[in-house]
PDB file of N, CA and C in Angstrom:
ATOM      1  N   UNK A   1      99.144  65.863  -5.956  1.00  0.00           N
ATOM      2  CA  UNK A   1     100.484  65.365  -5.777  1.00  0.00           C
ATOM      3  C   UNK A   1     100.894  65.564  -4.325  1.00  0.00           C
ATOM      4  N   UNK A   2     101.144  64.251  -3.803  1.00  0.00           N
ATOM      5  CA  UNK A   2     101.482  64.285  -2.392  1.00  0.00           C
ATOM      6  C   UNK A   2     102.661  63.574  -2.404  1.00  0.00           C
ATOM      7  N   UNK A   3     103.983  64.840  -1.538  1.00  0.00           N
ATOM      8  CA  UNK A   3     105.204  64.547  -1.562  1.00  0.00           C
ATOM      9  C   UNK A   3     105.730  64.946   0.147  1.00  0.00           C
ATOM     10  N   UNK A   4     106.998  64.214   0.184  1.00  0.00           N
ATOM     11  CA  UNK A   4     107.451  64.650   2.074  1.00  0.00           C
ATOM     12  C   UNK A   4     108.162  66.184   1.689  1.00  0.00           C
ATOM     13  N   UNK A   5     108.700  66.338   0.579  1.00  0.00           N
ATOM     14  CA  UNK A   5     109.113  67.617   0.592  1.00  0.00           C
ATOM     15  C   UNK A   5     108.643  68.654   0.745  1.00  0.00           C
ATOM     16  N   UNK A   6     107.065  68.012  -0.134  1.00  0.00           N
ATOM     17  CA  UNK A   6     105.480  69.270  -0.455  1.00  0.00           C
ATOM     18  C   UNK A   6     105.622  70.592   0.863  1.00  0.00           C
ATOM     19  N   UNK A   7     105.770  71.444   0.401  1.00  0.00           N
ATOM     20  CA  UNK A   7     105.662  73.000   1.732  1.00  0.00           C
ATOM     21  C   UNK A   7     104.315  73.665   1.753  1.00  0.00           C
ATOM     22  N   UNK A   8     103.685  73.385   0.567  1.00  0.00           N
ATOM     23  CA  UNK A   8     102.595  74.184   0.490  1.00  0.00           C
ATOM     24  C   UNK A   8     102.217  74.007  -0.999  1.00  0.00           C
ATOM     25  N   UNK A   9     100.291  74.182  -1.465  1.00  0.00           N
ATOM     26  CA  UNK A   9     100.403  73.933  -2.382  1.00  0.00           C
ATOM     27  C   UNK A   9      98.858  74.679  -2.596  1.00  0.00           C
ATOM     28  N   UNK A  10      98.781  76.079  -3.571  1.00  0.00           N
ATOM     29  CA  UNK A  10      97.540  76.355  -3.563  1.00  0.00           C
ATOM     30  C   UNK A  10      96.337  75.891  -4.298  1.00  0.00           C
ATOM     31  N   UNK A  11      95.780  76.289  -3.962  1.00  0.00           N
ATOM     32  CA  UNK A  11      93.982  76.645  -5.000  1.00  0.00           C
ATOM     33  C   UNK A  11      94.134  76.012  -5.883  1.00  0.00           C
ATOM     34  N   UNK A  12      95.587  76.770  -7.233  1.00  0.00           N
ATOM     35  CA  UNK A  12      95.269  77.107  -8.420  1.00  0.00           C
ATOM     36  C   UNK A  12      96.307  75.807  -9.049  1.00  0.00           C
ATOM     37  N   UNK A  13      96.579  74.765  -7.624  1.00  0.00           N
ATOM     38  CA  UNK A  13      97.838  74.127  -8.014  1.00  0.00           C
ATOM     39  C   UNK A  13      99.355  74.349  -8.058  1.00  0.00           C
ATOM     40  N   UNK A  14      99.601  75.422  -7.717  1.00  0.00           N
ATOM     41  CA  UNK A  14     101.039  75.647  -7.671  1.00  0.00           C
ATOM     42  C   UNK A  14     101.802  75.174  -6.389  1.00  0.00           C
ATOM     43  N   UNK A  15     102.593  74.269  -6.460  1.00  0.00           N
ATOM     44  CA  UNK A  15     103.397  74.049  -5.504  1.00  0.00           C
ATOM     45  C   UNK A  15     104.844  74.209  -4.728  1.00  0.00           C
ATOM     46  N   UNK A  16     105.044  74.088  -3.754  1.00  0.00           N
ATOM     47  CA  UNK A  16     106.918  75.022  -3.366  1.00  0.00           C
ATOM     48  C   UNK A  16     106.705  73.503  -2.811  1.00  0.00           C
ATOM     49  N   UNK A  17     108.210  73.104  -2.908  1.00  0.00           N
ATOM     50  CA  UNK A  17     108.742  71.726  -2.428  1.00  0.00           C
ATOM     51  C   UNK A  17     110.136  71.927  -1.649  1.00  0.00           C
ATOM     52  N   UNK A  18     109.957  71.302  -0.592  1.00  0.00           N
ATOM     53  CA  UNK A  18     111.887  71.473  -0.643  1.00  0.00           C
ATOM     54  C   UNK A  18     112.876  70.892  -1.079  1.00  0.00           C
ATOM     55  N   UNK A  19     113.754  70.873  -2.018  1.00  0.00           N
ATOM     56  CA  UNK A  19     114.797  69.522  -2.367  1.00  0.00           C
ATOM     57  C   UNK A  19     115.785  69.908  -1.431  1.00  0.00           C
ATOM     58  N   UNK A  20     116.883  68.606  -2.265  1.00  0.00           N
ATOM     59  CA  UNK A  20     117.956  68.971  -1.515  1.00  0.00           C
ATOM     60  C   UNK A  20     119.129  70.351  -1.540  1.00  0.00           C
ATOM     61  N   UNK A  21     119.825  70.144  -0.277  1.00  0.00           N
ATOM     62  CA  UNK A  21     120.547  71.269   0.038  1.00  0.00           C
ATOM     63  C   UNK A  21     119.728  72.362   0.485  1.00  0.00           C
ATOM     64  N   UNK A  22     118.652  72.272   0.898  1.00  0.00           N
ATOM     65  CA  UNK A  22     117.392  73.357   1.440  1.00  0.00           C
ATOM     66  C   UNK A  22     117.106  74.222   0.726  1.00  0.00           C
ATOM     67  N   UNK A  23     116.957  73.591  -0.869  1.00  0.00           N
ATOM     68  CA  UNK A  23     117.211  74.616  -1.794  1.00  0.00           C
ATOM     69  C   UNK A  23     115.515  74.351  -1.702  1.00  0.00           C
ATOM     70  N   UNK A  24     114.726  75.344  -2.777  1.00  0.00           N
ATOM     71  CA  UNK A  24     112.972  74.984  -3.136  1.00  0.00           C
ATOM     72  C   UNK A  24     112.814  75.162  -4.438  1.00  0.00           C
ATOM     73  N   UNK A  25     111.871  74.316  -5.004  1.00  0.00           N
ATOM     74  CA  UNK A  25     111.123  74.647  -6.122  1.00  0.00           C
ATOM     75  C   UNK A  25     109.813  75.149  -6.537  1.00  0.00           C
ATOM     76  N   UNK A  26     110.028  76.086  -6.934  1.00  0.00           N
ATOM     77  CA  UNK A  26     108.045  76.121  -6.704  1.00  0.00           C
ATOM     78  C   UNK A  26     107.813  75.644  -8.896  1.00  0.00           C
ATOM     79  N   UNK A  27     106.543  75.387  -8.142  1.00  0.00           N
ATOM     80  CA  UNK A  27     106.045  74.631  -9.520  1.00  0.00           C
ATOM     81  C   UNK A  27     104.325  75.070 -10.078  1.00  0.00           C
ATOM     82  N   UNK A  28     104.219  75.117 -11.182  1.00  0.00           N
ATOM     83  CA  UNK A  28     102.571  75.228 -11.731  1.00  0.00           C
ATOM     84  C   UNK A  28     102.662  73.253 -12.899  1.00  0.00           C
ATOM     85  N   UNK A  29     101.652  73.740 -13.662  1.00  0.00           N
ATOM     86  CA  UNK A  29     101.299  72.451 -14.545  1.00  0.00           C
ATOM     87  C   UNK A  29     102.481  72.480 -15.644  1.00  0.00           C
ATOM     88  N   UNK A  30     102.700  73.330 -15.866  1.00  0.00           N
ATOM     89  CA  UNK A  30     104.102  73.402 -16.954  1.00  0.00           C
ATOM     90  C   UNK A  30     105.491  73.847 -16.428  1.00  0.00           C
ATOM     91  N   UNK A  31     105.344  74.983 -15.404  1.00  0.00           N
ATOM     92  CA  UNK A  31     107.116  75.066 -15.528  1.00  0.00           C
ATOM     93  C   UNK A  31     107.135  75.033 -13.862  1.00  0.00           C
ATOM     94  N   UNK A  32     108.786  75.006 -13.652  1.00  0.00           N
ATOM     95  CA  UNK A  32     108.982  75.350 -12.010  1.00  0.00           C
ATOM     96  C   UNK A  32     110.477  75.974 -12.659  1.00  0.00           C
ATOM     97  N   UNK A  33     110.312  76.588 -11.063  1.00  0.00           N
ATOM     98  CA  UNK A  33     111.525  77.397 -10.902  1.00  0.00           C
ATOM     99  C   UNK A  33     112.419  76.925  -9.730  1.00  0.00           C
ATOM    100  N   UNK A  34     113.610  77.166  -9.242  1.00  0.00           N
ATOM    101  CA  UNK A  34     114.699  77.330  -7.989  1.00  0.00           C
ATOM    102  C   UNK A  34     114.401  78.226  -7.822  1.00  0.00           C
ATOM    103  N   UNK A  35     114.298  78.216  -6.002  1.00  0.00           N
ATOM    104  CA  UNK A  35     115.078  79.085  -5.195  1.00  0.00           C
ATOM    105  C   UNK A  35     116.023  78.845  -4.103  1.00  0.00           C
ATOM    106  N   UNK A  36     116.586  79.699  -3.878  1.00  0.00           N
ATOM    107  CA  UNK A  36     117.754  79.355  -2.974  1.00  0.00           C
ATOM    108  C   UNK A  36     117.282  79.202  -1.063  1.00  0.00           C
ATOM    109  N   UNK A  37     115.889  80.117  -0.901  1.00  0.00           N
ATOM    110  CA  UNK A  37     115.030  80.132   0.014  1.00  0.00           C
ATOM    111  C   UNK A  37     114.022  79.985   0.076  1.00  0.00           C
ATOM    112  N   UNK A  38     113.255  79.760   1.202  1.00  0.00           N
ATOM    113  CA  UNK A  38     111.804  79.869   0.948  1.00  0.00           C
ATOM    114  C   UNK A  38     111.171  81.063   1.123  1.00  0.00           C
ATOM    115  N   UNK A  39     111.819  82.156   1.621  1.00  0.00           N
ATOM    116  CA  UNK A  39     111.218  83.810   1.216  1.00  0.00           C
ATOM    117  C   UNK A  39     111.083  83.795  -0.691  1.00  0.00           C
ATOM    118  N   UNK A  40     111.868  83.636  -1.035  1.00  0.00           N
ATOM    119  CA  UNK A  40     112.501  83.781  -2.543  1.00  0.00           C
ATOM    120  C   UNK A  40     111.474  82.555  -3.162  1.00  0.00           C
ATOM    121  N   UNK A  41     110.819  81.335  -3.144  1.00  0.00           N
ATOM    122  CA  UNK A  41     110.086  80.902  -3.411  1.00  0.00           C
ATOM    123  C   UNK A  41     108.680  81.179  -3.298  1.00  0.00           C
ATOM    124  N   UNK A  42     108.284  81.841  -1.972  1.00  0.00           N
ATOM    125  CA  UNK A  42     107.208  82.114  -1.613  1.00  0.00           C
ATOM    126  C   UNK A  42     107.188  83.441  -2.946  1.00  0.00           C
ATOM    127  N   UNK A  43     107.469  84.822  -2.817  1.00  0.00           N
ATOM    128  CA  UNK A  43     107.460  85.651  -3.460  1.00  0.00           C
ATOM    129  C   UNK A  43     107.539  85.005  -5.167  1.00  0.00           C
ATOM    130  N   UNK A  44     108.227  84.013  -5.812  1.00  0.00           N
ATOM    131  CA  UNK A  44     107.656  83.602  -7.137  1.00  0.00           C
ATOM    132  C   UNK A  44     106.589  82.864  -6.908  1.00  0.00           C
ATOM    133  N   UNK A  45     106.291  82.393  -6.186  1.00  0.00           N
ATOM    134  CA  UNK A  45     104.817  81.846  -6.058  1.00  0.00           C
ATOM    135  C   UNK A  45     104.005  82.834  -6.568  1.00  0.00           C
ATOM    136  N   UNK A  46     103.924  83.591  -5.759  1.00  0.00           N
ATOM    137  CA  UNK A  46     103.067  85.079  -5.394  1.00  0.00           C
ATOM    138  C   UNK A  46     102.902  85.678  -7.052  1.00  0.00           C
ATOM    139  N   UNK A  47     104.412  85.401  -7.302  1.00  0.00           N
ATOM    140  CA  UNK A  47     104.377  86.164  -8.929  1.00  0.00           C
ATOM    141  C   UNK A  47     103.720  85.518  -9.888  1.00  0.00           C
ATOM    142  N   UNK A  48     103.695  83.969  -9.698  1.00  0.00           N
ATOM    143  CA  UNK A  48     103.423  82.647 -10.602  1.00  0.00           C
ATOM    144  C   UNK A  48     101.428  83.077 -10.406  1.00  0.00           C
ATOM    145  N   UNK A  49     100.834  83.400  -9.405  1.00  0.00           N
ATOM    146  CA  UNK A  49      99.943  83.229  -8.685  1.00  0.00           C
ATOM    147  C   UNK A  49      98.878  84.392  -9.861  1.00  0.00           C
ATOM    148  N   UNK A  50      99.516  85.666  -8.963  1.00  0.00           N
ATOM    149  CA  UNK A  50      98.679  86.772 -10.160  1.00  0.00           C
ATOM    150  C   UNK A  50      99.252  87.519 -11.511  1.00  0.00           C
ATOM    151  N   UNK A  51     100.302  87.054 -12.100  1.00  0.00           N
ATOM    152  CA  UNK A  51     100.891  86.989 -13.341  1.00  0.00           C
ATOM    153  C   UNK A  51     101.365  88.428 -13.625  1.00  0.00           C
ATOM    154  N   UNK A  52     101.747  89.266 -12.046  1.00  0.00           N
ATOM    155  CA  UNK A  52     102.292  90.422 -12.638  1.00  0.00           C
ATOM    156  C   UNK A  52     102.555  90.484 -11.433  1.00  0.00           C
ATOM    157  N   UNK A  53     104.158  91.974 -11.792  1.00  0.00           N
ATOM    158  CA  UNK A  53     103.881  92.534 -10.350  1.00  0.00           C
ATOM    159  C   UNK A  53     104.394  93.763 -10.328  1.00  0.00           C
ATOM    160  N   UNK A  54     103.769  94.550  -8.629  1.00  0.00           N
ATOM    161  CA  UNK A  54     103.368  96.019  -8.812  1.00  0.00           C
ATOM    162  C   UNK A  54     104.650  96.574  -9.087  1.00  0.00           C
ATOM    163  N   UNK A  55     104.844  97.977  -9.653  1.00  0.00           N
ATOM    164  CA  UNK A  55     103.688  98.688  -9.917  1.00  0.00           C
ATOM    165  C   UNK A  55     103.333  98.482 -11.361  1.00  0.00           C
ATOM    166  N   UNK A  56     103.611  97.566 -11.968  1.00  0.00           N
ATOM    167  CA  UNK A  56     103.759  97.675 -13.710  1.00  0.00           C
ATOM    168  C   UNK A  56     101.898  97.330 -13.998  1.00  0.00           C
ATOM    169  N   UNK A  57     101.534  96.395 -12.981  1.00  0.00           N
ATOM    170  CA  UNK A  57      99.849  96.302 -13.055  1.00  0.00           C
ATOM    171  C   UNK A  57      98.985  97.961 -13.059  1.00  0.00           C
ATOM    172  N   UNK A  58      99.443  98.840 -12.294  1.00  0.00           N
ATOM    173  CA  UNK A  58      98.876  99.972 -12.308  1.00  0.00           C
ATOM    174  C   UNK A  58      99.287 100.928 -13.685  1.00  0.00           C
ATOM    175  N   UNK A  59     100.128 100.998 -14.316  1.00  0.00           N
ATOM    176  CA  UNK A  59     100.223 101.734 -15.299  1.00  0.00           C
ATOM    177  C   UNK A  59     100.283 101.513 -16.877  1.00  0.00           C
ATOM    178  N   UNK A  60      99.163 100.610 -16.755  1.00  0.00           N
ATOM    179  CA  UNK A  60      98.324 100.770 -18.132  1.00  0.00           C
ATOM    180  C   UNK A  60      97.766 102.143 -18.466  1.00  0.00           C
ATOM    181  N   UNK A  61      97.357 102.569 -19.642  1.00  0.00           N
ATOM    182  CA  UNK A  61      96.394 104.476 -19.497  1.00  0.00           C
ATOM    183  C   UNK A  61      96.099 104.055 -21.325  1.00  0.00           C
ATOM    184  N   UNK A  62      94.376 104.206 -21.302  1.00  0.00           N
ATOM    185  CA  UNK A  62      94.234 103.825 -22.317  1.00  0.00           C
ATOM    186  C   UNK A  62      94.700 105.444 -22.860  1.00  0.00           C
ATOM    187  N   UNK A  63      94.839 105.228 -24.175  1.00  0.00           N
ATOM    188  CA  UNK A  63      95.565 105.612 -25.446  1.00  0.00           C
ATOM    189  C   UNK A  63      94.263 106.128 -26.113  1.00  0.00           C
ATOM    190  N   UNK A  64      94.749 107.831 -26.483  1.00  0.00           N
ATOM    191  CA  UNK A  64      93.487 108.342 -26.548  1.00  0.00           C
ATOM    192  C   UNK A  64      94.158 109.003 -27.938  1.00  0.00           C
ATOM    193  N   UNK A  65      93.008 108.147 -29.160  1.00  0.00           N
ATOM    194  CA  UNK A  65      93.429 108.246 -30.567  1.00  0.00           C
ATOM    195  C   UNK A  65      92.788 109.283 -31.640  1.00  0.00           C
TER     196      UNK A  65
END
């Protein structure tokens, strides 16, 4: 998908667009989100990207039964 808004668009398909009012969307194959910036888009990217974020990835502890 090639757009004039397109900002960036990775690997895995996810894309940040700019609409109007300099607002952004970032997007995957099913959902997108607003942001009001493109710091604030970039960072749900980031989240959209590896499906967690720190520190909640580090504190799994298997469960000793």
């Amino acid at each position: 998908m090639v757009s004039d808004g397109l900002v960036t668009q990775t690997p895995r398909g996810l894309t940040i667009q700019r609409i109007e009012d300099g607002k952004f969307v970032v997007c995957d194959e099913n959902v997108c989100f607003s942001a009001d910036s493109l710091y604030l888009a970039e960072e749900q990217l980031e989240l959209m990207e590896h499906g967690y974020c720190f520190p909640y990835s580090t504190s799994f502890r298997k469960v000793q039964a």
